[in-house]
C-alpha atoms as a PDB file:
ATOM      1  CA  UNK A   1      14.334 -74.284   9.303  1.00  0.00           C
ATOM      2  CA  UNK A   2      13.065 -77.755   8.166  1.00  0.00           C
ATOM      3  CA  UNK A   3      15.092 -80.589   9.402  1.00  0.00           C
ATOM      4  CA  UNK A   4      15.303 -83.699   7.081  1.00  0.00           C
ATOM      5  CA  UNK A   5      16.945 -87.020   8.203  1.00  0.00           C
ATOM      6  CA  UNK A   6      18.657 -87.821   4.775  1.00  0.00           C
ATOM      7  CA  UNK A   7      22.205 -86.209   3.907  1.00  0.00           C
ATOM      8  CA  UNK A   8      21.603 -83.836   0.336  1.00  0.00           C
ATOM      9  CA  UNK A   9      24.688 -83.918  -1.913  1.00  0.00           C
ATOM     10  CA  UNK A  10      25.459 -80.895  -4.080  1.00  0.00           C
ATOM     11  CA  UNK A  11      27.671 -79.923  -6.735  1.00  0.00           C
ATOM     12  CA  UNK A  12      29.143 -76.896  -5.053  1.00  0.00           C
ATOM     13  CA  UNK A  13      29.775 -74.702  -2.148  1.00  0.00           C
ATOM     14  CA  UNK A  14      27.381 -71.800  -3.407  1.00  0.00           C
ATOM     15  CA  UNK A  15      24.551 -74.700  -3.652  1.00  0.00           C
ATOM     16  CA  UNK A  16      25.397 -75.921  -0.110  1.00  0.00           C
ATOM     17  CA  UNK A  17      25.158 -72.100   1.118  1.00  0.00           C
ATOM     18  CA  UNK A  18      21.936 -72.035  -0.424  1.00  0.00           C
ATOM     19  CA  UNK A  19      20.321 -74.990   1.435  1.00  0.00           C
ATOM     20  CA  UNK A  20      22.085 -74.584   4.437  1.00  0.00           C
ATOM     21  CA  UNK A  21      19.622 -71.461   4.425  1.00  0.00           C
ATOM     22  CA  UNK A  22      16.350 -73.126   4.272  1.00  0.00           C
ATOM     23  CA  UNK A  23      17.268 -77.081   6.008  1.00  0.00           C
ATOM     24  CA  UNK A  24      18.929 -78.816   8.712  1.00  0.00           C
ATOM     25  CA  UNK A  25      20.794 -81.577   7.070  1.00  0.00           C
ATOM     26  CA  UNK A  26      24.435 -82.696   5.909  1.00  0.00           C
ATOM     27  CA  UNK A  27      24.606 -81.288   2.586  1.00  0.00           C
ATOM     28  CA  UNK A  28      27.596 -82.999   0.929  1.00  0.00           C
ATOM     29  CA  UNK A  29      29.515 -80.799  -2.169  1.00  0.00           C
ATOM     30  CA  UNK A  30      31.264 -82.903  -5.178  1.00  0.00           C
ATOM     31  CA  UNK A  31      32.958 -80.127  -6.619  1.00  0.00           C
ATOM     32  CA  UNK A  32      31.447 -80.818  -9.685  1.00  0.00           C
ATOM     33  CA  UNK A  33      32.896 -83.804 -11.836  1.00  0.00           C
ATOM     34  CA  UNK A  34      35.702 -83.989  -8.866  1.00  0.00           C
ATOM     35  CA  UNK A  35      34.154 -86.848  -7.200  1.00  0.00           C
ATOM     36  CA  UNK A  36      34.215 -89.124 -10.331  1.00  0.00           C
ATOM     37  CA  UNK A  37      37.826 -88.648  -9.791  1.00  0.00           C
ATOM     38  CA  UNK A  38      37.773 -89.008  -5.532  1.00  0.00           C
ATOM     39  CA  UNK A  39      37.593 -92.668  -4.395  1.00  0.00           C
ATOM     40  CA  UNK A  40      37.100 -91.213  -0.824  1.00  0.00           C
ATOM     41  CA  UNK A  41      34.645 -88.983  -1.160  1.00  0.00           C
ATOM     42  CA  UNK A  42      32.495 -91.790  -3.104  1.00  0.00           C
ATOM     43  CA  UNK A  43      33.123 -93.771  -0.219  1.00  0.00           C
ATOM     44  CA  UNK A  44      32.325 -91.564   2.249  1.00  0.00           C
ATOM     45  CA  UNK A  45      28.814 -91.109   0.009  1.00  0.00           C
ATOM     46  CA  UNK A  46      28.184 -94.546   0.048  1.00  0.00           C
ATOM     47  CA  UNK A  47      28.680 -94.857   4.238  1.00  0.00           C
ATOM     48  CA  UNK A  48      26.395 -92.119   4.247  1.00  0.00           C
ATOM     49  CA  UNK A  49      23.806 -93.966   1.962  1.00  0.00           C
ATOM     50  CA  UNK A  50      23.882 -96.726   4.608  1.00  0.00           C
ATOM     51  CA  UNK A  51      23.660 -94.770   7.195  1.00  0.00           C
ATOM     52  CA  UNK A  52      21.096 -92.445   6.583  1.00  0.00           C
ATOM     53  CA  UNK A  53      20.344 -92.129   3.026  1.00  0.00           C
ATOM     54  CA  UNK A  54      20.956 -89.465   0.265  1.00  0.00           C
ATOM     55  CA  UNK A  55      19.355 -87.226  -1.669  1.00  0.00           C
ATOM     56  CA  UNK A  56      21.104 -86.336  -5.241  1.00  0.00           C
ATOM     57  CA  UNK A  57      20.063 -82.451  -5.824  1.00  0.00           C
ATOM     58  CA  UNK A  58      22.156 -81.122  -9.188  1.00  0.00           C
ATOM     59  CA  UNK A  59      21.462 -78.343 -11.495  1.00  0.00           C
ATOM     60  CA  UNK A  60      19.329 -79.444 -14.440  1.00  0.00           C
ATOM     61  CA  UNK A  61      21.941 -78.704 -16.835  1.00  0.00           C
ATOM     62  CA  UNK A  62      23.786 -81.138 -18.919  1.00  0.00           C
ATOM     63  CA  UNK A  63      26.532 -81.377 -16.638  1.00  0.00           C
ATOM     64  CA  UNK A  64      24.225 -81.661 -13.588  1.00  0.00           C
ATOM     65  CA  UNK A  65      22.850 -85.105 -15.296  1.00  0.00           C
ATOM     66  CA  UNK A  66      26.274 -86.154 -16.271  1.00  0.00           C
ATOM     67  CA  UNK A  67      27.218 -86.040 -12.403  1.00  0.00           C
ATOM     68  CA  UNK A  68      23.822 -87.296 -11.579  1.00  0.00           C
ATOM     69  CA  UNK A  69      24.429 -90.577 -13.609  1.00  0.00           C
ATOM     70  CA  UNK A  70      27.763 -91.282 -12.464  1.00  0.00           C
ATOM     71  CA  UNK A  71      26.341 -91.513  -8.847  1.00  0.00           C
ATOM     72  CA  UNK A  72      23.298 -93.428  -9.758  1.00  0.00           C
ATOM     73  CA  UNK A  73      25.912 -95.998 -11.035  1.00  0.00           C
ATOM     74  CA  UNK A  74      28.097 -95.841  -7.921  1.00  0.00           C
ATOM     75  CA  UNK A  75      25.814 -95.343  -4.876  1.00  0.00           C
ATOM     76  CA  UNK A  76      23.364 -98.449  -3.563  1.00  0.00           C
ATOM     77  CA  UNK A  77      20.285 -97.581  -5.237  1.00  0.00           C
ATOM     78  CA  UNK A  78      17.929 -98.379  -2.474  1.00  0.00           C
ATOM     79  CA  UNK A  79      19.509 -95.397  -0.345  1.00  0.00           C
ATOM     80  CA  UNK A  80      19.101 -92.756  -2.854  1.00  0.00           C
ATOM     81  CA  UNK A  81      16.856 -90.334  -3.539  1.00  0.00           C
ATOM     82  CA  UNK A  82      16.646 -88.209  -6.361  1.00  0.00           C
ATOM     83  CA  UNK A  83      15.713 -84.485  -6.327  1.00  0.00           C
ATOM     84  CA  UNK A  84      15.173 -82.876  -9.985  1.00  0.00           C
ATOM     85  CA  UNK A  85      14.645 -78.231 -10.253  1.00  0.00           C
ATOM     86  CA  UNK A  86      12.928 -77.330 -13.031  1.00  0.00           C
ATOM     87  CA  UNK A  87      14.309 -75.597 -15.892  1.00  0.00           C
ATOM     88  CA  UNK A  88      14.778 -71.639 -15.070  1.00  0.00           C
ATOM     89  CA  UNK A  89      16.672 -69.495 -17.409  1.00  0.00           C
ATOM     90  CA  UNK A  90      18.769 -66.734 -16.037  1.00  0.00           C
ATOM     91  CA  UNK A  91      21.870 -66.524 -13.752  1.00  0.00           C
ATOM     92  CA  UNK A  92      22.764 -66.279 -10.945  1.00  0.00           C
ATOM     93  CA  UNK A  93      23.323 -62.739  -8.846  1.00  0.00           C
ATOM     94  CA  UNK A  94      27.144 -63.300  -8.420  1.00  0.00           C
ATOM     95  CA  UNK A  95      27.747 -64.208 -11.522  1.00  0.00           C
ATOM     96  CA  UNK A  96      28.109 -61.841 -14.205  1.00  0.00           C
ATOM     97  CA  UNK A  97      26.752 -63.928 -16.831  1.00  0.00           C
ATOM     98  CA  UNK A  98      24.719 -67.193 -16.852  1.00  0.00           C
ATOM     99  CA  UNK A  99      26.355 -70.214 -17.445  1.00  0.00           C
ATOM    100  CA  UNK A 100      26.555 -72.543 -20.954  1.00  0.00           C
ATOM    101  CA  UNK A 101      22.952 -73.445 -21.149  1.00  0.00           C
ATOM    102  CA  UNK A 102      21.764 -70.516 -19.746  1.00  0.00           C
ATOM    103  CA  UNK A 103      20.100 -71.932 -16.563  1.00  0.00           C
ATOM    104  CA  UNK A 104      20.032 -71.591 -12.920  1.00  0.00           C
ATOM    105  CA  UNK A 105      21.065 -73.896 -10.873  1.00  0.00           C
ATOM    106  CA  UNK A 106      20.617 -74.850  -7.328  1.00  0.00           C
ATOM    107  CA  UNK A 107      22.113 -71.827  -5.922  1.00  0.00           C
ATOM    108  CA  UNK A 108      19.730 -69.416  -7.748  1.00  0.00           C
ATOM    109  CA  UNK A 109      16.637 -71.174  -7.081  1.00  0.00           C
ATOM    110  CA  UNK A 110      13.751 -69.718  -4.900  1.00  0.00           C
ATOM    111  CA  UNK A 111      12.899 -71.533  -1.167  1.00  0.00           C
ATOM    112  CA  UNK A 112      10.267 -72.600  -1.792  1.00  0.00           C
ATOM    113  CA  UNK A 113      11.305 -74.369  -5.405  1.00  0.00           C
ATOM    114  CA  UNK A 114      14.122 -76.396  -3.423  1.00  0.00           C
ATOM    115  CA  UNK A 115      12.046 -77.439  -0.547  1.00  0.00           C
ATOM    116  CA  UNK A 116       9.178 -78.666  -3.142  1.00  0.00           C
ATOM    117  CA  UNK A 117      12.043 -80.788  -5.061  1.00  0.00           C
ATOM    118  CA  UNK A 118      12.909 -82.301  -1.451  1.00  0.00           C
ATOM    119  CA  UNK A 119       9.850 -82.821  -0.719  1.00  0.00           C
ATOM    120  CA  UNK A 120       8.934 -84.836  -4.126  1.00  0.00           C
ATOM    121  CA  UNK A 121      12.037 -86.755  -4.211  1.00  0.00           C
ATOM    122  CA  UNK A 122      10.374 -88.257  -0.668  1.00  0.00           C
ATOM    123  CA  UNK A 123      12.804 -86.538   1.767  1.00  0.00           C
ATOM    124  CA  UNK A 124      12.156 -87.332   5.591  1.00  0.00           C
ATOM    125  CA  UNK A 125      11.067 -84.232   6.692  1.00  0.00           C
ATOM    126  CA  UNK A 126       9.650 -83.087  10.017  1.00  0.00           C
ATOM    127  CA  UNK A 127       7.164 -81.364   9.229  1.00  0.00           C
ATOM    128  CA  UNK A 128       3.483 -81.894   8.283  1.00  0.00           C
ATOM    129  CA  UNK A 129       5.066 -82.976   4.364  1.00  0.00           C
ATOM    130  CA  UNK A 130       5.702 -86.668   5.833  1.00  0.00           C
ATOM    131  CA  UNK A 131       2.138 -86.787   8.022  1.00  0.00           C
ATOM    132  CA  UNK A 132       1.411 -88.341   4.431  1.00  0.00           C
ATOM    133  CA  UNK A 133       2.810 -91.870   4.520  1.00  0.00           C
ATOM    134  CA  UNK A 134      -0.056 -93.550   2.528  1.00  0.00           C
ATOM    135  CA  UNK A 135       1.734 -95.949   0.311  1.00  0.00           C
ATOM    136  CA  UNK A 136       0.536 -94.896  -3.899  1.00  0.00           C
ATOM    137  CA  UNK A 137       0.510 -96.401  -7.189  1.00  0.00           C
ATOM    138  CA  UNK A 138       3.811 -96.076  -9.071  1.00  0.00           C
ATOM    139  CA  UNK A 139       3.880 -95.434 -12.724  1.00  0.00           C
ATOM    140  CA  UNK A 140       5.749 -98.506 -14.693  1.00  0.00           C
ATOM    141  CA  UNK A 141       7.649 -98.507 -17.299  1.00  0.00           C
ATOM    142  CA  UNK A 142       4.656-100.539 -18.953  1.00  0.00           C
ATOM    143  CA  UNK A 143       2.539 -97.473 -18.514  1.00  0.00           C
ATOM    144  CA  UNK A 144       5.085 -94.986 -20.156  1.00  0.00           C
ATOM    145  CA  UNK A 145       5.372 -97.451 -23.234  1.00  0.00           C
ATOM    146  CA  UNK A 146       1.620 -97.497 -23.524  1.00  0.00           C
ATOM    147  CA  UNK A 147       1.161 -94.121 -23.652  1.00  0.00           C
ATOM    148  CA  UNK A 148       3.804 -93.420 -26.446  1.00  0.00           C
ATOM    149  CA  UNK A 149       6.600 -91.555 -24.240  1.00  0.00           C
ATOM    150  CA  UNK A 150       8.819 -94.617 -24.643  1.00  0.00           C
ATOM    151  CA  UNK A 151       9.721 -97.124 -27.142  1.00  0.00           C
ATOM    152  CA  UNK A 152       8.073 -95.910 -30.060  1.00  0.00           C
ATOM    153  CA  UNK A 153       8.768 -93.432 -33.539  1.00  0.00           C
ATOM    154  CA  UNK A 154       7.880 -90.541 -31.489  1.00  0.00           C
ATOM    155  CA  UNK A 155       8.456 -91.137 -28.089  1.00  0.00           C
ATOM    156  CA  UNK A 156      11.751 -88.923 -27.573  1.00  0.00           C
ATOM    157  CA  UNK A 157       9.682 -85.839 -28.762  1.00  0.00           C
ATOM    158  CA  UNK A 158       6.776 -86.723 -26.981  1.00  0.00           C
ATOM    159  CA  UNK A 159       8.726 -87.249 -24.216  1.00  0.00           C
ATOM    160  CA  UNK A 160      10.225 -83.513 -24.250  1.00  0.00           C
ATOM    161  CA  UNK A 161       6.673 -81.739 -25.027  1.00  0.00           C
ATOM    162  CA  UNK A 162       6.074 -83.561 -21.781  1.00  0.00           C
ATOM    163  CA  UNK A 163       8.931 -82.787 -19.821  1.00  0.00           C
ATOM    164  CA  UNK A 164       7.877 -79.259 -20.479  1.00  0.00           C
ATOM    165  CA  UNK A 165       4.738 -79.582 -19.874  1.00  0.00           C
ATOM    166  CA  UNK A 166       5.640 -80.329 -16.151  1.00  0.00           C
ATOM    167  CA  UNK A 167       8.201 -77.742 -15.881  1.00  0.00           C
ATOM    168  CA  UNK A 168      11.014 -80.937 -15.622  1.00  0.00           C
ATOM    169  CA  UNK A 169      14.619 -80.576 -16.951  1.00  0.00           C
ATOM    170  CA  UNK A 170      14.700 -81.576 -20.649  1.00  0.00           C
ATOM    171  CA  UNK A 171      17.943 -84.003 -20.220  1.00  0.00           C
ATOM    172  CA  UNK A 172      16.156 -86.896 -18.678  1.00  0.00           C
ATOM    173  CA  UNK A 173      15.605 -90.500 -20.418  1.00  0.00           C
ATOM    174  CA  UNK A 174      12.746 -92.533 -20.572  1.00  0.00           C
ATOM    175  CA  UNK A 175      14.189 -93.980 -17.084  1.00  0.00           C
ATOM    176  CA  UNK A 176      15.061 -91.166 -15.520  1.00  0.00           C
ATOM    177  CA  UNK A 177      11.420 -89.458 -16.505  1.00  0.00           C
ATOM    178  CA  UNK A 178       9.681 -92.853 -15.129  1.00  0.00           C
ATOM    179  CA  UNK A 179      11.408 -91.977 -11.064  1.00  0.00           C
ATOM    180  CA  UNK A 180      11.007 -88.400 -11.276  1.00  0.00           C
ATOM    181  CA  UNK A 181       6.976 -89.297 -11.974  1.00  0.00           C
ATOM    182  CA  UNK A 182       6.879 -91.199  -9.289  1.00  0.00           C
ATOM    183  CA  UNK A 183       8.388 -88.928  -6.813  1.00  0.00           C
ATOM    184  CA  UNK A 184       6.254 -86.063  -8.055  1.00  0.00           C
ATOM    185  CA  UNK A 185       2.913 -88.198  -8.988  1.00  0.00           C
ATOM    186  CA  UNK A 186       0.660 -91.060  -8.257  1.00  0.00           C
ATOM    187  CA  UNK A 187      -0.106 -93.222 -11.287  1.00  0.00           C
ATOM    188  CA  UNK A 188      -3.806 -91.927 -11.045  1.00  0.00           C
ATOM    189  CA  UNK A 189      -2.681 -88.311 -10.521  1.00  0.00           C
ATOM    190  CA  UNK A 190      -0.226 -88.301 -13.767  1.00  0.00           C
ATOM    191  CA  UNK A 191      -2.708 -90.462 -15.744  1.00  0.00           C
ATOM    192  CA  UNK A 192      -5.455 -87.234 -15.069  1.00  0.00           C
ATOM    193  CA  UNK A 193      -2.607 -85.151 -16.055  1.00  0.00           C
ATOM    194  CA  UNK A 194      -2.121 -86.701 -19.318  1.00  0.00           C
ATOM    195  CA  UNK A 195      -5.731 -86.496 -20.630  1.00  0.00           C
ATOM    196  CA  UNK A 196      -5.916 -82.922 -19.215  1.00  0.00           C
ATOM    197  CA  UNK A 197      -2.983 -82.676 -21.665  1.00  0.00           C
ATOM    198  CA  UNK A 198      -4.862 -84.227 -24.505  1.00  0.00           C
ATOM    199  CA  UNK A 199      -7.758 -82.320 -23.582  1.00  0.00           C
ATOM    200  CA  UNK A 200      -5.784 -79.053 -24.502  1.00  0.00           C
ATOM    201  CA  UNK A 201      -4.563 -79.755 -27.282  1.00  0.00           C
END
């Protein structure tokens, strides 16, 4: 059991079983689009920001980003954390068929998938993960324009032949793309993956 000091919110119960599993933490459900409906519970989450921070951890489907979004909007950005799963296809085992994009979501991800997402979205974790506090290089929005994956003719497809490329969810924006980079990569580190990239094709 890996303890982290931030609060993870969730869409559902199953999700919340799920974690509850591998971390000690609050994990927080919305019931899905419920709490863009629930001025309480978005207060409680922003108290809880405050207090101790938040990590956002959705499923990477369309309505996972929809919820995502609304929060980003409503919660103090400086106490949020963002936690992106890669795009799996299949369903889950209690369901008995997958859902309307056919992927998994947080419940049906393995271990050691979720605790790599909390990790790279910069989770305070107790374990040797956050022995590594050396400060790196962010990428800048700058550095995604100059390398054609925002801004230009191309950029949206670009964009998506990278986000699969890195095994991200295919519904994030130029913006979006930009903080899950930099919670997954240094600016030299995705700047080596870029012309390893090149170097493939």
């Amino acid at each position: 059991m890996i303890k982290i000091r931030e609060a993870i919110v969730v869409e559902g119960r199953y999700d919340k079983n799920t974690l509850l599993q591998l971390v000690e933490a609050p994990v927080i459900t919305l019931e899905g689009f419920g709490v863009m409906h629930n001025k309480k519970l978005l207060g409680f989450l922003r108290q809880v920001a405050e207090k101790r921070g938040l990590i956002i951890l959705t499923d990477s489907d369309g309505a996972g980003f929809v919820i995502r979004n609304y929060l980003k909007g409503a919660l103090p950005k400086d106490k949020v954390l963002h936690a992106y799963i890669p795009d799996v296809y299949g369903k889950e085992k209690r369901k008995a068929k997958p859902g309307k994009e056919g992927k998994l979501g947080v419940e049906g991800m393995p271990a050691e998938v979720l605790l790599k997402a909390l990790q790279n979205a910069g989770a305070t974790m107790e374990t040797a993960w956050s022995a590594n506090t050396q400060k790196k290089e962010e990428l800048t929005k700058a550095d995604l324009a100059g390398l054609g994956l925002s801004g230009g003719r191309d950029s949206r497809e670009k964009r998506k032949a990278l986000l699969r490329s890195l095994q991200l969810p295919e519904h994030m924006s130029a913006n979006a793309l930009l903080q899950a980079l930099n919670a997954l990569y240094s600016r030299e580190e995705f700047m080596q993956i870029c012309c390893q990239i090149e170097e493939e094709k």
